[in-house]
C-alpha atoms as a PDB file:
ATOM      1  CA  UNK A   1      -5.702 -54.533  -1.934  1.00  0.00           C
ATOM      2  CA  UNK A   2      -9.516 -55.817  -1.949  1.00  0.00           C
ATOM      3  CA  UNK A   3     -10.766 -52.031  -2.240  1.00  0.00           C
ATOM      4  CA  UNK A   4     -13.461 -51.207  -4.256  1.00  0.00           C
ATOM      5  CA  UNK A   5     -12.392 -48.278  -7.403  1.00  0.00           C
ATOM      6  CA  UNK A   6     -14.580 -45.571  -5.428  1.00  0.00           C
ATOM      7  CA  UNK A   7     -13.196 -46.427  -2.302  1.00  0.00           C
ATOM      8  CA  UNK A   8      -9.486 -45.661  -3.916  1.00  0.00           C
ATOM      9  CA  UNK A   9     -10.357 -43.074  -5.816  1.00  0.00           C
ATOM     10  CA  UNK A  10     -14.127 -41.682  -4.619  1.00  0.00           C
ATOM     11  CA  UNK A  11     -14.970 -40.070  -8.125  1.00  0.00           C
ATOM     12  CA  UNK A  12     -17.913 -41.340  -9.829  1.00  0.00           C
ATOM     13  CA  UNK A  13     -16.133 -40.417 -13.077  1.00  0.00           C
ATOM     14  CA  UNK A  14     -13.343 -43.213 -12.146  1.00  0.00           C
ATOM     15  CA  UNK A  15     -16.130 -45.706 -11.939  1.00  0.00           C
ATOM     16  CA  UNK A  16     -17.515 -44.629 -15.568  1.00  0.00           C
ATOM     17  CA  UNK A  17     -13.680 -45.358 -17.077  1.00  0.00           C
ATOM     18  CA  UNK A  18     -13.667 -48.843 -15.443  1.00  0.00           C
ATOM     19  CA  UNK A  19     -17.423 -49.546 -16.926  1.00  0.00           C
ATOM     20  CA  UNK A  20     -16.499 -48.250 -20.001  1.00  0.00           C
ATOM     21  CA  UNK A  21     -13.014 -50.549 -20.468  1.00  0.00           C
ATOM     22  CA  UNK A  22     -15.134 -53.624 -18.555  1.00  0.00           C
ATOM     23  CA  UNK A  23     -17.036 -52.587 -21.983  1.00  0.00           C
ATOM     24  CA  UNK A  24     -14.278 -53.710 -24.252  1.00  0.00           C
ATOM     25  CA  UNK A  25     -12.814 -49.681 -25.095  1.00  0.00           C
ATOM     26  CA  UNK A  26      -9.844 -47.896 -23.612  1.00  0.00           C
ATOM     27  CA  UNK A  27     -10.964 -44.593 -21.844  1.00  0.00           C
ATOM     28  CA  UNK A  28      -8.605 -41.805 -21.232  1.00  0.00           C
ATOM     29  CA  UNK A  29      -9.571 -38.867 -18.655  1.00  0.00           C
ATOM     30  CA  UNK A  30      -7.966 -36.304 -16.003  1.00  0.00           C
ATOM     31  CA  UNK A  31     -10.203 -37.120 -12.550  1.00  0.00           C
ATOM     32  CA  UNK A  32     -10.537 -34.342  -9.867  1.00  0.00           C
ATOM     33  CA  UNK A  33     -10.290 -36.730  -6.126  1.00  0.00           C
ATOM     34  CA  UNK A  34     -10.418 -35.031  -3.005  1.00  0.00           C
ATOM     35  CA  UNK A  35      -8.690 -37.431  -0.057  1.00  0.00           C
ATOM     36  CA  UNK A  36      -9.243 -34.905   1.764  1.00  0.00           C
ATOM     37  CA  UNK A  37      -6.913 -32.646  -0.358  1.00  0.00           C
ATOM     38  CA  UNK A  38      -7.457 -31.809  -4.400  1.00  0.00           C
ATOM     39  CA  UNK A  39      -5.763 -34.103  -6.528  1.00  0.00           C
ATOM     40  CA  UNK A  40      -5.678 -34.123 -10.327  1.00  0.00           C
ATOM     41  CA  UNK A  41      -5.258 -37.513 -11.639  1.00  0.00           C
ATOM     42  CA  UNK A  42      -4.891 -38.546 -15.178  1.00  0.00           C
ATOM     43  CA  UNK A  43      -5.676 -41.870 -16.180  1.00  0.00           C
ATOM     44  CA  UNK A  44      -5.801 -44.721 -18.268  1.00  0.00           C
ATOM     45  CA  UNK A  45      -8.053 -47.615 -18.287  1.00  0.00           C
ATOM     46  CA  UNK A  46      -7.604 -50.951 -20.341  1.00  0.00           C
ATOM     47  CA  UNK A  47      -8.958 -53.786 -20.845  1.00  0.00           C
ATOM     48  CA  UNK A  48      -7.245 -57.055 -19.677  1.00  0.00           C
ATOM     49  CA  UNK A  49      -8.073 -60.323 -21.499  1.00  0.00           C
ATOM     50  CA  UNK A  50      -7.327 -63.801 -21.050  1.00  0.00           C
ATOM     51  CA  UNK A  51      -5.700 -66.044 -24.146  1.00  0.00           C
ATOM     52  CA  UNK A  52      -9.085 -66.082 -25.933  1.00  0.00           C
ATOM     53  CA  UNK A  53     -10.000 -62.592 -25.780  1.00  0.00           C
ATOM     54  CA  UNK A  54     -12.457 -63.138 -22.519  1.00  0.00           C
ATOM     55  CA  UNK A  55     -12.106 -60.378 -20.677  1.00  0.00           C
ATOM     56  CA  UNK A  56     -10.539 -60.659 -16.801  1.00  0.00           C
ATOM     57  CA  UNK A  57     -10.588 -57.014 -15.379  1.00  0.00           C
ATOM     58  CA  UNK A  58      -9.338 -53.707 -16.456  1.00  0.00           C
ATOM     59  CA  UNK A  59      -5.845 -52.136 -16.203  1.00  0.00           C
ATOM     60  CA  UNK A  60      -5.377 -48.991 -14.302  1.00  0.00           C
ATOM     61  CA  UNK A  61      -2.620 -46.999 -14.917  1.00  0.00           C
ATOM     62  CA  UNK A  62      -2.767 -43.517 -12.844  1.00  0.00           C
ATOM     63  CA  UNK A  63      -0.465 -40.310 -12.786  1.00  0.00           C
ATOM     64  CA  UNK A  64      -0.877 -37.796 -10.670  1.00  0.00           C
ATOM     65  CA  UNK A  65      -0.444 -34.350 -12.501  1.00  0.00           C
ATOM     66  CA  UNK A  66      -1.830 -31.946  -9.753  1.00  0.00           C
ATOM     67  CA  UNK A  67       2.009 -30.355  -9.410  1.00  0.00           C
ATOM     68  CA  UNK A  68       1.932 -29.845 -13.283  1.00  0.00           C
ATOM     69  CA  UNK A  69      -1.449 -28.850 -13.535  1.00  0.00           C
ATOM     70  CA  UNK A  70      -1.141 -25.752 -11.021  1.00  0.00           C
ATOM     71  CA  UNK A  71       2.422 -24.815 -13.064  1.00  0.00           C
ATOM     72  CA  UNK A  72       0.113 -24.081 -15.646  1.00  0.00           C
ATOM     73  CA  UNK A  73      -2.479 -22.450 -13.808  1.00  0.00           C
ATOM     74  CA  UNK A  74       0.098 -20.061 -12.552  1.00  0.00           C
ATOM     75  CA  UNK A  75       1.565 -19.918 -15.725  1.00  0.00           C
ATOM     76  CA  UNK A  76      -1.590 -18.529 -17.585  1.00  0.00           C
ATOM     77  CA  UNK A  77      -2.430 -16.714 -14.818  1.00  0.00           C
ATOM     78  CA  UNK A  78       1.249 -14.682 -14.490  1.00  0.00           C
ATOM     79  CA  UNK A  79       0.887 -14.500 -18.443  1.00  0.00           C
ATOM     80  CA  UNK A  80      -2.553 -12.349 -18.145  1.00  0.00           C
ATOM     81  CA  UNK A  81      -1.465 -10.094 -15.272  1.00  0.00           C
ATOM     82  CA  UNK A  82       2.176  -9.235 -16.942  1.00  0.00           C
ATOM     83  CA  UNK A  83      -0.166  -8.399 -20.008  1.00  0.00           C
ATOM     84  CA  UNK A  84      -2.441  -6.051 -18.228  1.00  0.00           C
ATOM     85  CA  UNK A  85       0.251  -4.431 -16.305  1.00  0.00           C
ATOM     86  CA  UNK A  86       1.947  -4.020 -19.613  1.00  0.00           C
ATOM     87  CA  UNK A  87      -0.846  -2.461 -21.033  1.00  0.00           C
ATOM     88  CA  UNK A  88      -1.685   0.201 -19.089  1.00  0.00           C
ATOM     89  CA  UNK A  89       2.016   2.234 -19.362  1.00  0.00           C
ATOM     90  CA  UNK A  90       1.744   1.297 -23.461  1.00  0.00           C
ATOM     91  CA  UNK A  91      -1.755   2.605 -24.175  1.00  0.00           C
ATOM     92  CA  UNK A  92      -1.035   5.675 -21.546  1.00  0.00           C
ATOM     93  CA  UNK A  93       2.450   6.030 -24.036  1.00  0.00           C
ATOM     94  CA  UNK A  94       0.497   5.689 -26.932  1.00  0.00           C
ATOM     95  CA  UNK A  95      -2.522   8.048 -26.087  1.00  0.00           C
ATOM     96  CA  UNK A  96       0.639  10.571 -25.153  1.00  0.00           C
ATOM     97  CA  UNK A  97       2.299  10.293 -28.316  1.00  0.00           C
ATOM     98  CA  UNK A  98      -1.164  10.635 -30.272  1.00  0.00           C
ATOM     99  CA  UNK A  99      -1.718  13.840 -28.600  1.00  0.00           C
ATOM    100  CA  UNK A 100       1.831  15.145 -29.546  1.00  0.00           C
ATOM    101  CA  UNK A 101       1.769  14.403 -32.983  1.00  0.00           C
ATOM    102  CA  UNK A 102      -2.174  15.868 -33.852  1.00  0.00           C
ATOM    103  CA  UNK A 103      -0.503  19.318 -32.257  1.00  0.00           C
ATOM    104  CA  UNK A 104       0.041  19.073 -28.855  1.00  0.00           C
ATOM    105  CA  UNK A 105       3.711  19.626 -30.066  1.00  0.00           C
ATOM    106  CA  UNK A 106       2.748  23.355 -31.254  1.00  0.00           C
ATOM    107  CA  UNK A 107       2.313  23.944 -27.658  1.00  0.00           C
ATOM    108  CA  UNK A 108       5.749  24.310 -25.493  1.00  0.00           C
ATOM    109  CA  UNK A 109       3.869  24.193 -21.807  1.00  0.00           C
ATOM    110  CA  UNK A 110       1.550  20.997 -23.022  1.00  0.00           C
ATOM    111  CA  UNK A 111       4.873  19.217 -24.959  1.00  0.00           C
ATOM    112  CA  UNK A 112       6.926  19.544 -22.030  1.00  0.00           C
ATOM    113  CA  UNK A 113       4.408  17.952 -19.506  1.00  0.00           C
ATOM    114  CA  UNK A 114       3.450  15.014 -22.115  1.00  0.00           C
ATOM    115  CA  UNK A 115       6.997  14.452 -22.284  1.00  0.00           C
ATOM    116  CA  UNK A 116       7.661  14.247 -18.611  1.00  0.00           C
ATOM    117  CA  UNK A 117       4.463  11.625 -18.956  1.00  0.00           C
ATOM    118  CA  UNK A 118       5.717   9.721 -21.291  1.00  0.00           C
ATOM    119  CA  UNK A 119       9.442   9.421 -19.188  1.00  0.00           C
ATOM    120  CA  UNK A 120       7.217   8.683 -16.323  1.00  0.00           C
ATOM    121  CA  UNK A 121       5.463   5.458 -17.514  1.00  0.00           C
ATOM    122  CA  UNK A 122       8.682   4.196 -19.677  1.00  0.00           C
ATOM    123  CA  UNK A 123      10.526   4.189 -16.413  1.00  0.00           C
ATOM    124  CA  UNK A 124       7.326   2.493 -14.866  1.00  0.00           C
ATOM    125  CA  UNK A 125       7.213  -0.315 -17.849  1.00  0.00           C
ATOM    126  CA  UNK A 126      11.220  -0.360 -17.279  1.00  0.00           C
ATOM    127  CA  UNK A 127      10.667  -1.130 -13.770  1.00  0.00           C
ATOM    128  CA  UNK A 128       8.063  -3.997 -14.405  1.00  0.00           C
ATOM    129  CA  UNK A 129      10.570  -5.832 -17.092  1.00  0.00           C
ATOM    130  CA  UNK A 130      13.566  -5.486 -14.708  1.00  0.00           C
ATOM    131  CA  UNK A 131      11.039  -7.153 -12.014  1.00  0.00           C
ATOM    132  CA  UNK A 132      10.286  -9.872 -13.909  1.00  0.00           C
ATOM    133  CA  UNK A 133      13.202 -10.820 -15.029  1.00  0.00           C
ATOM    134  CA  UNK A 134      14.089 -10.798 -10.985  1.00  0.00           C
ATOM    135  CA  UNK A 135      10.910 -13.250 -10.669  1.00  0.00           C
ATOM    136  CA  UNK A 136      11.740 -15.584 -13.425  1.00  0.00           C
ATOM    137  CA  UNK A 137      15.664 -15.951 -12.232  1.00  0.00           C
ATOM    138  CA  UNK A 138      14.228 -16.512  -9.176  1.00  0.00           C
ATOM    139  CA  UNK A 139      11.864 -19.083  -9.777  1.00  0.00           C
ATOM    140  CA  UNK A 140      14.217 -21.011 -12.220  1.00  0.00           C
ATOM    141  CA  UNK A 141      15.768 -24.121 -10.578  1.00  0.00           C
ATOM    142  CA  UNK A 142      18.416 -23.953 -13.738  1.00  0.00           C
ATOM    143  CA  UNK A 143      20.373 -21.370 -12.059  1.00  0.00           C
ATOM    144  CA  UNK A 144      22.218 -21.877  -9.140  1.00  0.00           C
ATOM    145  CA  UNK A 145      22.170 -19.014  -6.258  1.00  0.00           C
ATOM    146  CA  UNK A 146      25.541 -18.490  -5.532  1.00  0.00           C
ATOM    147  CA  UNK A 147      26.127 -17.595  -2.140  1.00  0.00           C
ATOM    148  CA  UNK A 148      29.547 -16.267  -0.213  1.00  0.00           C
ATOM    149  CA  UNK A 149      29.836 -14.965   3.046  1.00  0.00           C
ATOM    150  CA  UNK A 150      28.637 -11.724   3.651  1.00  0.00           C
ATOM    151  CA  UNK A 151      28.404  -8.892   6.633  1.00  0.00           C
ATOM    152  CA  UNK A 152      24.561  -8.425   7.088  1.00  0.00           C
ATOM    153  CA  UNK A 153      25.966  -4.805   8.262  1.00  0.00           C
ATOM    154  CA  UNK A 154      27.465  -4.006   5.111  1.00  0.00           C
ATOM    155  CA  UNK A 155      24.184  -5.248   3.205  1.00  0.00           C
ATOM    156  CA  UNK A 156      22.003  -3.195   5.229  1.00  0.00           C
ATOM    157  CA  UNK A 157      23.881   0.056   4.261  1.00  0.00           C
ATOM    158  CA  UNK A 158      24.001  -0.880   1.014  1.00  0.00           C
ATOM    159  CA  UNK A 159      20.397  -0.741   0.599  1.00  0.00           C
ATOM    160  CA  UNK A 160      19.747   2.029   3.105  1.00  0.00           C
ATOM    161  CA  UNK A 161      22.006   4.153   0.831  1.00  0.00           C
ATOM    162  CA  UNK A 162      20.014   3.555  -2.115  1.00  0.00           C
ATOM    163  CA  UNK A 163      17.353   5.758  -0.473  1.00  0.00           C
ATOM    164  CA  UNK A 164      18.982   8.740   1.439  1.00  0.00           C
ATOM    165  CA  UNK A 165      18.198  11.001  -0.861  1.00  0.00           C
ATOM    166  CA  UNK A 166      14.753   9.966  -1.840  1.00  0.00           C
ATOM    167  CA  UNK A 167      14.007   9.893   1.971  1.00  0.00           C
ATOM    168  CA  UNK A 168      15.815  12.947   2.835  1.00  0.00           C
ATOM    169  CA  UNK A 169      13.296  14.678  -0.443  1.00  0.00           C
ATOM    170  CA  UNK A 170      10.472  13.247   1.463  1.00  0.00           C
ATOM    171  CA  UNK A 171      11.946  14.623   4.732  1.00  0.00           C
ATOM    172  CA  UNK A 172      11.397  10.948   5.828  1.00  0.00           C
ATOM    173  CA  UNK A 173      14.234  10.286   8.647  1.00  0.00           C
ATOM    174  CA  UNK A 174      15.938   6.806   8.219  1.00  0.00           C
ATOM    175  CA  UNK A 175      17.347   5.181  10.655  1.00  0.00           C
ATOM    176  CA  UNK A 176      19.829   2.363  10.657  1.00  0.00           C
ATOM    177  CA  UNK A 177      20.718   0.152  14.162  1.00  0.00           C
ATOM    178  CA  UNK A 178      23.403  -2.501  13.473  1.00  0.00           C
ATOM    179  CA  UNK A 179      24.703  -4.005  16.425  1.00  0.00           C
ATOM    180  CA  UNK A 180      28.542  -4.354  16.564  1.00  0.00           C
ATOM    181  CA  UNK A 181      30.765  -7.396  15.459  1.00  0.00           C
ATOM    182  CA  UNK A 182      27.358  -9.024  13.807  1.00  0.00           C
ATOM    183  CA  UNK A 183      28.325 -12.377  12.069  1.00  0.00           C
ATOM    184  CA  UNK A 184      28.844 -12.750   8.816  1.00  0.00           C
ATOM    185  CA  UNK A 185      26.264 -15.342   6.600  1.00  0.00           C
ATOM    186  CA  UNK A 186      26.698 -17.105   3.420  1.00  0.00           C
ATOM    187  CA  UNK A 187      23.392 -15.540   1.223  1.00  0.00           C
ATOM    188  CA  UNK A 188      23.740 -14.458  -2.245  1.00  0.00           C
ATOM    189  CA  UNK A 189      24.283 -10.483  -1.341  1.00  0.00           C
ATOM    190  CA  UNK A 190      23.083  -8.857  -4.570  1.00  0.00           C
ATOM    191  CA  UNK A 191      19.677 -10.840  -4.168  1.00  0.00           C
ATOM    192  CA  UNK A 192      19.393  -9.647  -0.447  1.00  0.00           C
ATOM    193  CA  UNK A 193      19.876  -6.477  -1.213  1.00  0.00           C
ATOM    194  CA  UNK A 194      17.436  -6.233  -3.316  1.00  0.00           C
ATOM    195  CA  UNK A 195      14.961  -7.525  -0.973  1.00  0.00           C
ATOM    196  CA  UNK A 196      15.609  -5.123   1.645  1.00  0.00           C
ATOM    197  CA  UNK A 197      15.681  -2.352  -0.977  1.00  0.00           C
ATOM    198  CA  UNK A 198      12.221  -3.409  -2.039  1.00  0.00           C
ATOM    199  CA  UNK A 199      11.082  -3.061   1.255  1.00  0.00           C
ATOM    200  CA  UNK A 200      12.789   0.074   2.046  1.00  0.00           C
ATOM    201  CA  UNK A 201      11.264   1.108  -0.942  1.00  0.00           C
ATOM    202  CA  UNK A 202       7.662   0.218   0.204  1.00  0.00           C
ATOM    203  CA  UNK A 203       8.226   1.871   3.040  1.00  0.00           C
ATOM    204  CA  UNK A 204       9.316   5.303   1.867  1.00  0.00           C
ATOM    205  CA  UNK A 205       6.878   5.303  -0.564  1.00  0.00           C
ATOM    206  CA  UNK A 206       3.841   5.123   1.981  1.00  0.00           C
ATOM    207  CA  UNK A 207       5.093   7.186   4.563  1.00  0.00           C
ATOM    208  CA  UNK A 208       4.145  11.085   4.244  1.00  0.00           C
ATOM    209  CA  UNK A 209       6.913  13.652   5.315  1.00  0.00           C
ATOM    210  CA  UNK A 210       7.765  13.938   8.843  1.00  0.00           C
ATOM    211  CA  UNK A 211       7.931  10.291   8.951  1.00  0.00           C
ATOM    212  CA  UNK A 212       9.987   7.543  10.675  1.00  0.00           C
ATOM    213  CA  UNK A 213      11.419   4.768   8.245  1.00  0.00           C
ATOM    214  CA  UNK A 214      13.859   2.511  10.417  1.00  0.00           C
ATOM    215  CA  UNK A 215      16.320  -0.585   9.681  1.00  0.00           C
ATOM    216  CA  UNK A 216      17.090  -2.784  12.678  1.00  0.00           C
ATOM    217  CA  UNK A 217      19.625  -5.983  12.593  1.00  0.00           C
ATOM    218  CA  UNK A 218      19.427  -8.606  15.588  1.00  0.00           C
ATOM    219  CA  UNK A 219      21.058 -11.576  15.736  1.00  0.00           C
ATOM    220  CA  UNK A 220      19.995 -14.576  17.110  1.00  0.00           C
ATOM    221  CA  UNK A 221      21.328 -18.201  18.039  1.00  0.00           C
ATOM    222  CA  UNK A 222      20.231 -19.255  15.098  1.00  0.00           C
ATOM    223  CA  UNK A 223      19.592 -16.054  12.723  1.00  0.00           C
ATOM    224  CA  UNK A 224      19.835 -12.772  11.628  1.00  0.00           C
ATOM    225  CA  UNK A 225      16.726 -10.474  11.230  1.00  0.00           C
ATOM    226  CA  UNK A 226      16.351  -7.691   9.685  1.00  0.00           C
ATOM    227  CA  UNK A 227      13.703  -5.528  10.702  1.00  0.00           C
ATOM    228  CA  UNK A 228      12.199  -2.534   8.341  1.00  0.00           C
ATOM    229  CA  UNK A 229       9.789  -0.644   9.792  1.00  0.00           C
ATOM    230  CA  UNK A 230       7.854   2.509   8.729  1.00  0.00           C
ATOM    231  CA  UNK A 231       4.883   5.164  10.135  1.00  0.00           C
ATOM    232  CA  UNK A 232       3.099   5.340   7.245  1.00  0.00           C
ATOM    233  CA  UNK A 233      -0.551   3.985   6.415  1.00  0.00           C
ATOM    234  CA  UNK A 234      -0.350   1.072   7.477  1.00  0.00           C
ATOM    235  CA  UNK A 235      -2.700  -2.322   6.106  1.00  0.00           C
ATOM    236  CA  UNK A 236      -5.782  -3.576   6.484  1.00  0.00           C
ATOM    237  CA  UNK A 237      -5.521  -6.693   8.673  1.00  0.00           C
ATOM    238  CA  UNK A 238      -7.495  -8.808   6.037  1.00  0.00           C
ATOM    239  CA  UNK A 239      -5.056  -7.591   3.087  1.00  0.00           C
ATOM    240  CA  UNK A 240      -2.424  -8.894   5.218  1.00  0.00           C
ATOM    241  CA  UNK A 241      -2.385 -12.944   3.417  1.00  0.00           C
ATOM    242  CA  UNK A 242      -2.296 -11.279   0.256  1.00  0.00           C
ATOM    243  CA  UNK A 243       0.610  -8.749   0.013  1.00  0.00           C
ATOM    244  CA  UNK A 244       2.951 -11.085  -1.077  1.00  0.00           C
ATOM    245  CA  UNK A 245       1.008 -12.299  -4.372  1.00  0.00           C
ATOM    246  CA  UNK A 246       2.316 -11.171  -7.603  1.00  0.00           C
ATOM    247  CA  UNK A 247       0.833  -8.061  -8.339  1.00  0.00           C
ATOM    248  CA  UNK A 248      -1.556  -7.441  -5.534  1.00  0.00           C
ATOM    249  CA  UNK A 249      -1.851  -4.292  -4.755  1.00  0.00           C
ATOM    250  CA  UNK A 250      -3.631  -2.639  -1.449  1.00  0.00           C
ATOM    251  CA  UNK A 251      -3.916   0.717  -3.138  1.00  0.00           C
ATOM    252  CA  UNK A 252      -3.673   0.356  -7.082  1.00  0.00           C
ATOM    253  CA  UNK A 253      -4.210   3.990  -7.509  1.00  0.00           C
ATOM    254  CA  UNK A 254      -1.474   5.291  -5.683  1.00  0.00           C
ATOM    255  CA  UNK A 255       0.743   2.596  -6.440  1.00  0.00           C
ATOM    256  CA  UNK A 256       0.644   3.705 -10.389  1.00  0.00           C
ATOM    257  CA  UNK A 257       1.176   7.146  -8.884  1.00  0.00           C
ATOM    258  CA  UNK A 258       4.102   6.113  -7.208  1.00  0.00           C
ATOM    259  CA  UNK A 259       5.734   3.542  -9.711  1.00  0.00           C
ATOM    260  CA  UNK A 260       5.350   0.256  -7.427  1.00  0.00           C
ATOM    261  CA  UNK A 261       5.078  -2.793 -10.408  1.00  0.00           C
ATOM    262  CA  UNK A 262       3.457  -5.043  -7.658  1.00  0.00           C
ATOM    263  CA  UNK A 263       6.165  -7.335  -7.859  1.00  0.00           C
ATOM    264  CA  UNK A 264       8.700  -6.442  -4.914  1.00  0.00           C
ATOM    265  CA  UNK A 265       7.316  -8.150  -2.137  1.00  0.00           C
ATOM    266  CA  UNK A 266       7.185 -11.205  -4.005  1.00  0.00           C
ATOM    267  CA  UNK A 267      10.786 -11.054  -5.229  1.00  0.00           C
ATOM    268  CA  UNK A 268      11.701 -10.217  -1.637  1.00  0.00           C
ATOM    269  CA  UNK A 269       9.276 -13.737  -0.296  1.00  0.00           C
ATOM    270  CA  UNK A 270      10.781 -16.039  -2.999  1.00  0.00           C
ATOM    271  CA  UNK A 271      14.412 -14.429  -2.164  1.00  0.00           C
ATOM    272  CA  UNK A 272      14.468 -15.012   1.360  1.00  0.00           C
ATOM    273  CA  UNK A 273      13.051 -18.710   1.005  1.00  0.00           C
ATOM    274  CA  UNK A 274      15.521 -19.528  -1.293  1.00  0.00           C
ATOM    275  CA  UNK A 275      17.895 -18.762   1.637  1.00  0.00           C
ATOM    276  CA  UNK A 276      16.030 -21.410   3.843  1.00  0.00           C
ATOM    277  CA  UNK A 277      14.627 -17.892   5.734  1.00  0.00           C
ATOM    278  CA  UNK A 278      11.475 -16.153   6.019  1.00  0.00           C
ATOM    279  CA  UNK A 279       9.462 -12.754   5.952  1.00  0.00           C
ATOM    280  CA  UNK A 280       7.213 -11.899   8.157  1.00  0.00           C
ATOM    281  CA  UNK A 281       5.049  -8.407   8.446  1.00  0.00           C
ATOM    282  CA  UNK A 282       3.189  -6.748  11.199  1.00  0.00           C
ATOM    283  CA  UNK A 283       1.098  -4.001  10.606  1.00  0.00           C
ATOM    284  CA  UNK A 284      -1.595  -1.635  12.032  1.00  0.00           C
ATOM    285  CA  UNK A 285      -3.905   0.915  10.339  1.00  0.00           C
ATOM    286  CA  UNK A 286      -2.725   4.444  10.556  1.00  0.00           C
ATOM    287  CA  UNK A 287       0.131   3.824  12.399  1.00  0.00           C
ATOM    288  CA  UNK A 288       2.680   1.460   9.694  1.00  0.00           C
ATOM    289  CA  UNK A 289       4.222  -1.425   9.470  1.00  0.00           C
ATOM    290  CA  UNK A 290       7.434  -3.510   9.724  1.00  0.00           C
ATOM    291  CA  UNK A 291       8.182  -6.032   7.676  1.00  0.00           C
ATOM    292  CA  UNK A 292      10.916  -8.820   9.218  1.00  0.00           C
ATOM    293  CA  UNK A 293      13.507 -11.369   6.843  1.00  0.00           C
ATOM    294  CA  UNK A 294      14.667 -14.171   8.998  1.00  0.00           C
ATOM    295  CA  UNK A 295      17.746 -15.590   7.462  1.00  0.00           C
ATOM    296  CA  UNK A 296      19.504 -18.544   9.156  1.00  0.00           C
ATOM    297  CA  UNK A 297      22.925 -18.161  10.194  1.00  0.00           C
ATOM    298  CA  UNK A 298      24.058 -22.054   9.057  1.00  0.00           C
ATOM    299  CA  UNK A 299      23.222 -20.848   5.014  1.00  0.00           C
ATOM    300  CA  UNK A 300      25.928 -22.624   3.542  1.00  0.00           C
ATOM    301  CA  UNK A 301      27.667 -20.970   0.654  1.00  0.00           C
END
């Protein structure tokens, strides 16, 4: 109370509504305030008159839309990456078939390998739709994430299994430490599971043969951690804040190469917050990384 307009909300802007209704007009407009942080504002400003139409002040009626406003930022932004990713398995489809049908067909050696192509970036685009659909799930507060008690163990096999004989093709070695009689926590299993396979995935994926990829379990007073660690690459200390944003990639080349959609770390960040946990990764350059979910061991089902 007694505060001047700009000292509530210090945008010039906000002082050009209340001129304009001290005018005799209604003025409409979303205001940018920073207090210190952004805030989007949307607001109305009326004129208030007395019994015979002289005019006593202006009504403000504000609504703070900064929540909505970044939904839609995000929005329009997920919309135009899914579109590119999209894009570049359809036109590389596209250009295949072309080739086939103007007589690339005629030739068994060059049919076979635009075939093989053609698998490859299906199962690629197939891999980015099944991804999404993990996002969106994920992300919608409609459905519930129904969660029983579960054996981290038995979870962590489960996933390292998944990859035994990809790693053992790679002549990666994979290691698995679970210590005994680990207690059980309530966590939606198929969603963790996924998680650490997308992880475990990462992992084989940048390490070259001869490689170490491990999977450690520790439990805590207060949580379970699961620990996936690898010898491959590494990352860049500065990429570090970013590997968990939808479709970043550190390298995009071999990624394609390799069939990553740029989507599991993010599925594995939302996952594990869901849960009330957390991901952490640590890595170094030319010597790997290990990424770590902390899940709390009071998750209630």
């Amino acid at each position: 109370m007694g505060r001047r307009t700009i000292e509530a909300f210090p945008s010039y802007r906000v002082e050009e509504l209340v001129s304009k209704a001290l005018g005799g007009e209604e003025a409409f407009s979303e205001v940018e305030i920073y207090d210190p942080r952004r805030r989007i504002l949307k607001m109305k400003v009326s004129p208030l008159r007395a019994e015979r139409n002289e005019m006593m002040g202006v009504v403000l009626v504000v609504d703070d839309v900064t929540k909505v406003r970044q939904l839609e930022k995000a929005r329009r932004e997920f919309t135009a990456n899914v579109s590119h990713e999209l894009r570049t398995p359809i036109s590389a489809i596209q250009a295949l078939a072309e080739a086939l049908l103007e007589g690339a067909s005629h030739d068994p050696h060059l049919s076979t390998r635009f075939a093989e192509n053609i698998y490859q970036e299906t199962r690629q685009l197939a891999n980015l739709v099944e991804d999404i659909l993990y996002l969106s799930r994920l992300e919608s507060e409609e459905i519930p994430l129904h969660k029983n008690p579960v054996s981290p163990g038995v979870m962590a096999e489960k996933a390292v299994d998944r990859f035994r004989a990809q790693a053992k093709e790679k002549r990666i070695e994979l290691k698995v430490k679970i210590p005994p009689n680990i207690s059980p926590i309530a966590v939606n299993e198929q969603y963790i599971i996924i998680s650490l396979s997308n992880l475990l995935d990462n992992a084989i994926k940048y390490t070259p043969a001869g490689g170490t990829v491990s999977v450690i379990l520790e439990e805590g007073e207060e949580e379970i951690s699961f620990r996936v660690s690898d010898t491959g690459a590494g990352i860049l200390t500065r990429e570090l804040p970013r590997i968990f944003v939808r479709f970043y990639r550190v390298d995009k080349a071999r990624s394609h190469e390799s069939g990553s959609t740029g989507l599991g770390l993010s599925i594995a960040k939302h996952v594990v917050e869901k849960h009330g946990g957390r991901i952490e990764v640590k890595s170094f350059l030319g010597k790997g990384s290990t990424f770590t979910i902390h899940l709390p061991k009071n998750t209630q089902p």
